[in-house]
C-alpha atoms as a PDB file:
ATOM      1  CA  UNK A   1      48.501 177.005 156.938  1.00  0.00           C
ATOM      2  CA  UNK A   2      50.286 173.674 156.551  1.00  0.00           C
ATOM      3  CA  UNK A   3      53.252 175.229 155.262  1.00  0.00           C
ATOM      4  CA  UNK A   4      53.469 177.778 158.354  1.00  0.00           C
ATOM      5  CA  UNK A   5      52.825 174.486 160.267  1.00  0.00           C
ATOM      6  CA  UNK A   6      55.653 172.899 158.306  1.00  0.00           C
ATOM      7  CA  UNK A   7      57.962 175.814 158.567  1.00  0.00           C
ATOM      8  CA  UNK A   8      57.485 176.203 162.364  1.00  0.00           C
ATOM      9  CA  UNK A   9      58.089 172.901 163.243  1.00  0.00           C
ATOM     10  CA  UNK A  10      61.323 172.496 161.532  1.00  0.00           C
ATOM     11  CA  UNK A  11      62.769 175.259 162.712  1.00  0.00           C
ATOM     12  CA  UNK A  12      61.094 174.148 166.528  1.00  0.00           C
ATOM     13  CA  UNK A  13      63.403 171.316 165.910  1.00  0.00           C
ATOM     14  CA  UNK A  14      66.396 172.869 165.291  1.00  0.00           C
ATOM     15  CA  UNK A  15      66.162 174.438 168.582  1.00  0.00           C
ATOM     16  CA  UNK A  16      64.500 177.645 167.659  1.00  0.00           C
ATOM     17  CA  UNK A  17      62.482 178.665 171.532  1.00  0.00           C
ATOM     18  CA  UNK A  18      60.313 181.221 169.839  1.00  0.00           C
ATOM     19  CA  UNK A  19      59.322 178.623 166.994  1.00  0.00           C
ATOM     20  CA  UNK A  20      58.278 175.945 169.655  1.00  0.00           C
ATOM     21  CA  UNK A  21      56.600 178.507 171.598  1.00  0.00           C
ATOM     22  CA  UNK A  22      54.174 179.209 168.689  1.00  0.00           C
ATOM     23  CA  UNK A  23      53.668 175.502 167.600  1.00  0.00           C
ATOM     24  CA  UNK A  24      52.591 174.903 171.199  1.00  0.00           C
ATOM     25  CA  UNK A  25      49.919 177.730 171.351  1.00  0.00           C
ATOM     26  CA  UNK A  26      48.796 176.872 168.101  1.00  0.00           C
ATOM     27  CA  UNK A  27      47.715 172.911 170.324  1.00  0.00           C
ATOM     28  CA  UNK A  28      44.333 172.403 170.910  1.00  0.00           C
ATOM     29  CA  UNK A  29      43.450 172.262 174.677  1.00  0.00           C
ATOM     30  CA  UNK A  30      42.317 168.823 174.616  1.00  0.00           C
ATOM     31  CA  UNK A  31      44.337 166.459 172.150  1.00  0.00           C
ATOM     32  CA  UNK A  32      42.638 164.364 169.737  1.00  0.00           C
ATOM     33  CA  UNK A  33      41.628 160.901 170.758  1.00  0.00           C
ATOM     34  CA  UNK A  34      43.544 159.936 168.261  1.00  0.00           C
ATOM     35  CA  UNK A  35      46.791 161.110 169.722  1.00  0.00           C
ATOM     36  CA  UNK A  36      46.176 159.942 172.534  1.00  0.00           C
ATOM     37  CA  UNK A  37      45.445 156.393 171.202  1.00  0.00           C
ATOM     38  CA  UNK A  38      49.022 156.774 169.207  1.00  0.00           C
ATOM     39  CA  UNK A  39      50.777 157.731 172.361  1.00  0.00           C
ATOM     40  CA  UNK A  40      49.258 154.813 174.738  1.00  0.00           C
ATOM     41  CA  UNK A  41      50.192 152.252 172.010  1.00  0.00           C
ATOM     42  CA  UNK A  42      53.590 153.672 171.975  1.00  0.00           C
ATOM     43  CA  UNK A  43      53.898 152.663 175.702  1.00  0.00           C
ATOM     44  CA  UNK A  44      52.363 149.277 175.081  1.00  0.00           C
ATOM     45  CA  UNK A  45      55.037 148.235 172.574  1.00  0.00           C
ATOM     46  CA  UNK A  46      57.495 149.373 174.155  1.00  0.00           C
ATOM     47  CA  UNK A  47      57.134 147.685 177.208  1.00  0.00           C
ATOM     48  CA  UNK A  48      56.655 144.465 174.595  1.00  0.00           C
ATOM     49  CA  UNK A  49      60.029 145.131 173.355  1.00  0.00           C
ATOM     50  CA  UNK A  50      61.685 145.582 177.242  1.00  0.00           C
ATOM     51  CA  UNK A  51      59.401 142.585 178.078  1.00  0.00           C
ATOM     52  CA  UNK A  52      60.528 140.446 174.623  1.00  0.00           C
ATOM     53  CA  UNK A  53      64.405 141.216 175.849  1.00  0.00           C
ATOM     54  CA  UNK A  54      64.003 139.991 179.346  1.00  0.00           C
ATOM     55  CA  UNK A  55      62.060 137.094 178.431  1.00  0.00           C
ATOM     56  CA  UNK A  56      62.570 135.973 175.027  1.00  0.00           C
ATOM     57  CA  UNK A  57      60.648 132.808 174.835  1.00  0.00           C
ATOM     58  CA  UNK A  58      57.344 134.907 176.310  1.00  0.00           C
ATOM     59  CA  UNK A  59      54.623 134.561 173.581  1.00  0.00           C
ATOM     60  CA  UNK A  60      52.573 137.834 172.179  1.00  0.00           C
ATOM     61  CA  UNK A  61      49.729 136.171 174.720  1.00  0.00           C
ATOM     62  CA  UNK A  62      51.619 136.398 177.473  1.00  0.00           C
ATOM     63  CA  UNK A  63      53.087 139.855 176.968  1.00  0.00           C
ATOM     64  CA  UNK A  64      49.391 141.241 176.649  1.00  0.00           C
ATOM     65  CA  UNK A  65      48.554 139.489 179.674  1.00  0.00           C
ATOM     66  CA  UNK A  66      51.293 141.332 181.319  1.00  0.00           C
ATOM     67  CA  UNK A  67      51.280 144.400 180.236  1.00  0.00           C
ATOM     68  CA  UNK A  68      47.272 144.585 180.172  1.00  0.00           C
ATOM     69  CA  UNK A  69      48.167 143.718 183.801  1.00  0.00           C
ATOM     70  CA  UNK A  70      50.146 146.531 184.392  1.00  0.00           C
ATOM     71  CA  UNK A  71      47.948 148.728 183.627  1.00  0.00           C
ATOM     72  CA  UNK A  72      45.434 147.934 185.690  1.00  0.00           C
ATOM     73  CA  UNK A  73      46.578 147.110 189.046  1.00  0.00           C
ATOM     74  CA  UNK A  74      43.734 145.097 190.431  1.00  0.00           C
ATOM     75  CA  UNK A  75      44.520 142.241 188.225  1.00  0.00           C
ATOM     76  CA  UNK A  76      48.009 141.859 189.199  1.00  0.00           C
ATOM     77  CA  UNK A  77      48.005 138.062 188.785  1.00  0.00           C
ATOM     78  CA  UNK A  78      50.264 137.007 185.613  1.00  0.00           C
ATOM     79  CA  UNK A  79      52.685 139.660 187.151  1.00  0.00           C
ATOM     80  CA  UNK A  80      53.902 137.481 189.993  1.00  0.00           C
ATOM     81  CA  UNK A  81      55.718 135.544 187.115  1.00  0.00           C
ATOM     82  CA  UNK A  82      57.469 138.516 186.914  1.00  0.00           C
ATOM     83  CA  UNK A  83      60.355 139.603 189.922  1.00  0.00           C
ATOM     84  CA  UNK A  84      60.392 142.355 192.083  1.00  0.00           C
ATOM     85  CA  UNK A  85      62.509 144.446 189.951  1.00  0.00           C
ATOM     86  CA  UNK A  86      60.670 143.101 186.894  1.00  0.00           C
ATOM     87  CA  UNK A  87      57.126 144.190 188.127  1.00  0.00           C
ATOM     88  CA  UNK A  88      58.367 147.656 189.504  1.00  0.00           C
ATOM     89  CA  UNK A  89      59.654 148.752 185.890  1.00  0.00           C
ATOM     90  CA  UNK A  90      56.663 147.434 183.833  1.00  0.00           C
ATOM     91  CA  UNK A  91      54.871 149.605 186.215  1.00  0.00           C
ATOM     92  CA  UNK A  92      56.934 152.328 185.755  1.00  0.00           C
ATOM     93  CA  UNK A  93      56.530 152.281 182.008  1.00  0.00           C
ATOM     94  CA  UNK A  94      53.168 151.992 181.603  1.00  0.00           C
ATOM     95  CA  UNK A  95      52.143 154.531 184.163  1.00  0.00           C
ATOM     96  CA  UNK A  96      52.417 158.108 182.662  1.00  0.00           C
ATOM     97  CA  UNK A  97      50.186 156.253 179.671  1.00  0.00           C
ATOM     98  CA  UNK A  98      47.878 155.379 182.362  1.00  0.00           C
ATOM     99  CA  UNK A  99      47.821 159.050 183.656  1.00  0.00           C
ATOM    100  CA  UNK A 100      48.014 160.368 180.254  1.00  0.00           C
ATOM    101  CA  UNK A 101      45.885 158.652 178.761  1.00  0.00           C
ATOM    102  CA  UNK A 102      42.947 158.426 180.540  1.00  0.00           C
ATOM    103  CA  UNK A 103      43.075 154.615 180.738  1.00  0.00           C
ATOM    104  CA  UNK A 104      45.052 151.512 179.945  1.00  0.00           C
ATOM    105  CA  UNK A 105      43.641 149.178 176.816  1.00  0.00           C
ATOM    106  CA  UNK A 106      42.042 146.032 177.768  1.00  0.00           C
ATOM    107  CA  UNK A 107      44.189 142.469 177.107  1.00  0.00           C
ATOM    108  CA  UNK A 108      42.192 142.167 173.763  1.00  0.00           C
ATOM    109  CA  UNK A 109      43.284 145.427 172.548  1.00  0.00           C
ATOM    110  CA  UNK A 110      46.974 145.094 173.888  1.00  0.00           C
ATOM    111  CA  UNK A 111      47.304 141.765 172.115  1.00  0.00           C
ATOM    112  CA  UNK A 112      45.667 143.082 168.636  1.00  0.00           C
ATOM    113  CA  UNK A 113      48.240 146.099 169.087  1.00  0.00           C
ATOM    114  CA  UNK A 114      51.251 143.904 169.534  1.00  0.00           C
ATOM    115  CA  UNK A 115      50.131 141.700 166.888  1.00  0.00           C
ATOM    116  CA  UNK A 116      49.475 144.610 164.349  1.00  0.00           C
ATOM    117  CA  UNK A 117      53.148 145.427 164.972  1.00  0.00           C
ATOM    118  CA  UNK A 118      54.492 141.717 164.321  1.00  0.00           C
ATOM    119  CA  UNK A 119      56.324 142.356 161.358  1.00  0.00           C
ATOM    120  CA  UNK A 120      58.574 144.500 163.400  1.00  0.00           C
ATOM    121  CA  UNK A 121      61.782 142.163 163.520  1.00  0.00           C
ATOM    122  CA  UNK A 122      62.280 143.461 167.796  1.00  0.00           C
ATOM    123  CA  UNK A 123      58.792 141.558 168.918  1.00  0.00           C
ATOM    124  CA  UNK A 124      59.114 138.215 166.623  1.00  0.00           C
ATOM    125  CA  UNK A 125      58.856 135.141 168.583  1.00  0.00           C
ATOM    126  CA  UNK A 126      62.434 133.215 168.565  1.00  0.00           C
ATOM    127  CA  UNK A 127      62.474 129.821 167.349  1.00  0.00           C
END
């Protein structure tokens, strides 16, 4: 079956409709929790990287706090470092995750997933 897997998702890529249609009835109902770990970790780096642009000085600590913040709106208190505009798209990113998801990570666990991604030249700390 991996092969049919293989085969139907390459040719789901190259823009085949019936080929996508079978790969997605051939998705389980629920997704694994590990999928949906992958996909919430996706949205916490990359609202690291937008965050490490904007504020390059910001230390892996303080990106957790902020984007642990995001997620979970009733501690909104690093995010008044953070402007208007600033606030409204960290929001913005990291709420379909939220949705999706089921739940945002706790500051612990968005600071051990930014760190596990360190050696990733975009979320270095600048000298």
């Amino acid at each position: 079956m991996t092969a049919l897997r293989e085969h139907l998702t390459a040719r789901a890529r190259k823009g085949d409709v019936l080929a996508l249609e079978l790969v997605l009835d051939a998705l389980p109902g629920e997704m694994p929790a590990r999928t949906a770990i992958r996909l919430r970790n996706e949205y916490v780096l990359a609202a690291a990287r937008w965050l490490r642009a904007e504020m390059i000085a910001t230390t892996n600590r303080e990106l957790a706090r902020f984007i642990a913040d995001a997620g979970d709106r009733r501690r909104p208190r690093s995010l008044a470092k953070l402007s208007r505009d600033e606030r409204a798209e960290l929001f913005a990113m990291v709420e379909p995750a939220v949705v999706l998801c089921g739940g945002w990570p706790s500051f612990a666990s968005v600071r051990r997933i930014i760190e596990q991604n360190q050696q990733a030249t975009w979320l270095k700390n600048t000298p």
